[in-house]
Protein backbone atom coordinates (compact mmCIF):
# COMPACT_ATOMS: atom_id res chain seq x y z
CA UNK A 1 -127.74 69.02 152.73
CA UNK A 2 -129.17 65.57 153.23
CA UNK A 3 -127.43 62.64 151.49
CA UNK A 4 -130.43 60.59 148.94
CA UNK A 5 -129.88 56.95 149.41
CA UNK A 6 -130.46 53.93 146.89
CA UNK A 7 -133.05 54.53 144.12
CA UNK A 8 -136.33 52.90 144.20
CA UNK A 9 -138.67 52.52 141.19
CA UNK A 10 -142.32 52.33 141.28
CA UNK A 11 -143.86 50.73 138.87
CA UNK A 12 -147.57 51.21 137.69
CA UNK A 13 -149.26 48.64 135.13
CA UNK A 14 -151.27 50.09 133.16
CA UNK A 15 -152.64 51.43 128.85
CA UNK A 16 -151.34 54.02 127.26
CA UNK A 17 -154.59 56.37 125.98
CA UNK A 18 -157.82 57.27 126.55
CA UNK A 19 -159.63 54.19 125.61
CA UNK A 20 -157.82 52.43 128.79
CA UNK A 21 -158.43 55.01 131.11
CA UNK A 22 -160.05 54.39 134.50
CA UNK A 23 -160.44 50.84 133.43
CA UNK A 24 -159.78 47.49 135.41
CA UNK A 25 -156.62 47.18 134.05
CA UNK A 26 -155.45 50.66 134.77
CA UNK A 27 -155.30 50.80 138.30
CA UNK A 28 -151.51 50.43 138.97
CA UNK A 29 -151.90 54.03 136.60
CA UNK A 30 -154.21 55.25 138.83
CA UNK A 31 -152.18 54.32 141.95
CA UNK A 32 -148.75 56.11 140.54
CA UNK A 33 -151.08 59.56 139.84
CA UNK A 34 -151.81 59.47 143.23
CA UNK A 35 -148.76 58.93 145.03
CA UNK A 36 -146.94 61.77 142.57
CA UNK A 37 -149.88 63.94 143.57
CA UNK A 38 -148.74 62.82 147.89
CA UNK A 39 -144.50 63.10 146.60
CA UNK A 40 -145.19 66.65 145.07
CA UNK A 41 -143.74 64.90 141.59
CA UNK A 42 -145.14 65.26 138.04
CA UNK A 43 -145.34 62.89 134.82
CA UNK A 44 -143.11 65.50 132.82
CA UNK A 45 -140.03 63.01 131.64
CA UNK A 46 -140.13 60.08 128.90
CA UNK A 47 -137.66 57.54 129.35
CA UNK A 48 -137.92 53.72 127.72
CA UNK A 49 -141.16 54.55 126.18
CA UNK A 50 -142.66 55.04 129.73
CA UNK A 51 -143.81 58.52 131.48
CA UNK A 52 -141.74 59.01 134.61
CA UNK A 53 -141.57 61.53 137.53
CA UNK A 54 -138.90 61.81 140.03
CA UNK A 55 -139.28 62.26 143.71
CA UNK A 56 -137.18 62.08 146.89
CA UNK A 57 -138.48 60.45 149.88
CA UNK A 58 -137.20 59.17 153.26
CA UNK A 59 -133.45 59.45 152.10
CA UNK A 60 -134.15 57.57 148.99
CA UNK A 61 -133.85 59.31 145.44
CA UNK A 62 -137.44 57.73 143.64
CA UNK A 63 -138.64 56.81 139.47
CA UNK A 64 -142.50 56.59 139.39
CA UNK A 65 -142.70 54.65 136.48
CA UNK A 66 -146.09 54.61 133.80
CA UNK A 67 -144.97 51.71 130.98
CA UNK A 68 -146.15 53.59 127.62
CA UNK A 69 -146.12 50.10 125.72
CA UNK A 70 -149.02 48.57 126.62
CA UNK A 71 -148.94 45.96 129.10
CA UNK A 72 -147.83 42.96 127.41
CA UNK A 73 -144.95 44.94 126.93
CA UNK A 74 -144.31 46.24 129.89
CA UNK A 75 -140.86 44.46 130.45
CA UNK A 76 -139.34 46.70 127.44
CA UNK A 77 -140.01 50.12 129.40
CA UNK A 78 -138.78 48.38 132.67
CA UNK A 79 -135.70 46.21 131.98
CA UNK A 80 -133.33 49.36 130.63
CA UNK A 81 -135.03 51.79 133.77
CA UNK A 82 -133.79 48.81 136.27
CA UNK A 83 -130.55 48.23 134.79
CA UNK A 84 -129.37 51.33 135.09
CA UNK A 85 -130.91 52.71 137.91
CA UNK A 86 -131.12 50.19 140.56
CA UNK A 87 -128.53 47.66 142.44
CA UNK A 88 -131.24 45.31 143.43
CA UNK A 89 -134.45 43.61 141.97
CA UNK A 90 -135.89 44.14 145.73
CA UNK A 91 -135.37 47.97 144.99
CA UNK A 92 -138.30 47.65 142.01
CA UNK A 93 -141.85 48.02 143.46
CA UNK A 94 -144.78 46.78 140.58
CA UNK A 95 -148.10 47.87 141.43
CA UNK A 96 -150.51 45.84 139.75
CA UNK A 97 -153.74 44.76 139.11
CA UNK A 98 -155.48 40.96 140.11
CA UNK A 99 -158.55 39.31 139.05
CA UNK A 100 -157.68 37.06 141.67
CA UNK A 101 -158.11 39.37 144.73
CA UNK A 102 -161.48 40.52 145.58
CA UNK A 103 -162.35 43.80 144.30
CA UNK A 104 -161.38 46.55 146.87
CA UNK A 105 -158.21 44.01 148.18
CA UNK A 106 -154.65 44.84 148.22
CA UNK A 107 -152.07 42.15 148.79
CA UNK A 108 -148.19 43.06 149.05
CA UNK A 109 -145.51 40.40 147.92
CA UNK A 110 -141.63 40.11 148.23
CA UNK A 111 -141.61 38.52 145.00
CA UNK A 112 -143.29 35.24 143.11
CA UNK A 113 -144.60 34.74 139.52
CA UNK A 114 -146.58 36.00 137.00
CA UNK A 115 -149.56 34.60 138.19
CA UNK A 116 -151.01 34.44 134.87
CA UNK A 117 -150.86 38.56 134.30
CA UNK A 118 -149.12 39.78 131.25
CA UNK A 119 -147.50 42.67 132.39
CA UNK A 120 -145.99 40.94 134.87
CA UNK A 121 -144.62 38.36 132.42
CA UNK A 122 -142.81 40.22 130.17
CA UNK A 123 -141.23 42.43 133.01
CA UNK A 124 -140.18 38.79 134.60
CA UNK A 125 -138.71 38.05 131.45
CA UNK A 126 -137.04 41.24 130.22
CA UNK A 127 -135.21 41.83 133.54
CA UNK A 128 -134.32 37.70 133.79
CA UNK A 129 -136.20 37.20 137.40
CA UNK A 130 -138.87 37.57 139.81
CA UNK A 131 -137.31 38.65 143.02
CA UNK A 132 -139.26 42.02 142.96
CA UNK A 133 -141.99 43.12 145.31
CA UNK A 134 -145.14 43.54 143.79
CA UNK A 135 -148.50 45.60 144.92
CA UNK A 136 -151.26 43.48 143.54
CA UNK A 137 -154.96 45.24 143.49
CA UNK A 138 -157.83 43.11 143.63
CA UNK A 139 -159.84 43.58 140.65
CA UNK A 140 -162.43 40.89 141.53
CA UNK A 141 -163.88 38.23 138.47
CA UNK A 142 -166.99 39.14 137.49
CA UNK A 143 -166.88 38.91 134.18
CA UNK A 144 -170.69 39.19 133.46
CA UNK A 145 -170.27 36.27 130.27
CA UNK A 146 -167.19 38.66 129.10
CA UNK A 147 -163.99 36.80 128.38
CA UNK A 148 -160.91 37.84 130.82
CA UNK A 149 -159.98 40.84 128.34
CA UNK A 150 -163.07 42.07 128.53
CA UNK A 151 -163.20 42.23 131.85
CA UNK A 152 -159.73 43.65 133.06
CA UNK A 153 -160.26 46.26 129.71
CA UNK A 154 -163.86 47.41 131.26
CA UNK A 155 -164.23 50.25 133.60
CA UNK A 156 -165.66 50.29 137.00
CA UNK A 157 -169.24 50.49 137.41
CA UNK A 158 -170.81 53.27 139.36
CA UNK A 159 -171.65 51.29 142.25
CA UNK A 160 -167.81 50.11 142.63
CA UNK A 161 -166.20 53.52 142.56
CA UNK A 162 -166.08 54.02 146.04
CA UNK A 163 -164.51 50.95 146.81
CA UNK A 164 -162.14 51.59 143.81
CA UNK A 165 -161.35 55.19 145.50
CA UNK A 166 -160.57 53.44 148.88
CA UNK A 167 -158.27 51.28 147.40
CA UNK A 168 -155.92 53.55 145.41
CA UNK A 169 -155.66 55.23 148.78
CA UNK A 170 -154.37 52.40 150.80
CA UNK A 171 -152.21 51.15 147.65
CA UNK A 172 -150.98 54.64 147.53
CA UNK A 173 -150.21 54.49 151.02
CA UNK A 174 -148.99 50.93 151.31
CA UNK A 175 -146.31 52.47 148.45
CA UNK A 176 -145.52 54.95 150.68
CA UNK A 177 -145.15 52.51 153.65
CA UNK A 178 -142.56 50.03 151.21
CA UNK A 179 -140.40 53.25 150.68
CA UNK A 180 -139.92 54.48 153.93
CA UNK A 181 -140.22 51.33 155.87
CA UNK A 182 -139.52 48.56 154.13
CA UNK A 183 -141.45 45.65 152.17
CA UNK A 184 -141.99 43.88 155.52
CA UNK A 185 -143.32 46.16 157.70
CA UNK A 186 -145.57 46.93 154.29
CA UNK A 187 -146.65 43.95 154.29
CA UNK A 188 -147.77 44.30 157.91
CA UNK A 189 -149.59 47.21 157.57
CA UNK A 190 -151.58 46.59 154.88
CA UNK A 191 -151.64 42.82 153.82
């Protein structure tokens, strides 16, 4: 029988509901569905007002996490998960999206700040630092005369989908890449 290592969490930022769903701000969702659907895992488990499935990969026991508290509030679903679960804030992997990255751009990070995203915030501040790796998924800023809330809550339009696609594959992938290999070698790949 082979021994499971540390635990790793995966965490996607996202809406609860289906007024959110496939919207700008619902990509770190769409990134977790699709690397349960690669780990063989299913959303089946509510823990901390999140949705969480369990996988095992490269030695390492995994928590794919989807924050059920909206996404300023994201820090109350993740602080309790990380406390108990993990020994290290480098063990916590937030997949995100960023109006600051081109759309179809995905930029890995060993850790840094908020960066003006709410759901980052209150997980910085719930779990008392920022020493986590994050996934950040370039949602480009072309707000069209909407104000920033309009934009990240707006869905992709039809023309964008493909590059959308494209991108949860290499974030899914990149994910993949942090748990077997590392956050360096990650970073590598896909920065």
């Amino acid at each position: 029988m082979r021994k499971v290592g540390r635990v790793k969490i995966i965490v996607g930022l996202g809406n609860p509901g289906a007024r959110f769903r496939n919207t700008r701000h619902n990509l770190g969702f769409l990134v977790l569905d699709r690397l349960a659907e690669l780990l063989g895992a299913e959303f089946n488990r509510e823990k901390h007002e999140g949705l969480l499935a369990e996988a095992q990969c490269a030695g390492h026991k995994l928590l794919l996490v989807k924050p059920m508290t909206f996404m300023n509030c994201s820090g109350d679903c993740v602080a309790p998960l990380a406390r108990n679960k993990v020994s290290a804030l480098s063990d916590i992997l937030v997949v995100v999206d960023d109006v600051n990255l081109p759309l179809g751009t995905i930029r890995l990070r060993t850790e840094g700040s908020a960066g003006g995203h709410n759901g980052l915030k209150s997980i910085i501040e719930r779990i008392g630092g920022q020493g986590f790796p994050r996934l950040r998924l370039g949602i480009g800023d072309d707000r069209e005369g909407r104000d920033l809330a309009g934009h990240v809550l707006a869905r992709f339009r039809p023309e964008e989908k493909a590059v959308v696609e494209e991108m949860v594959e290499q974030a899914a992938a990149a994910a993949d890449c942090w748990i077997r290999s590392g956050i360096d070698q990650a970073m590598t790949r896909y920065n």
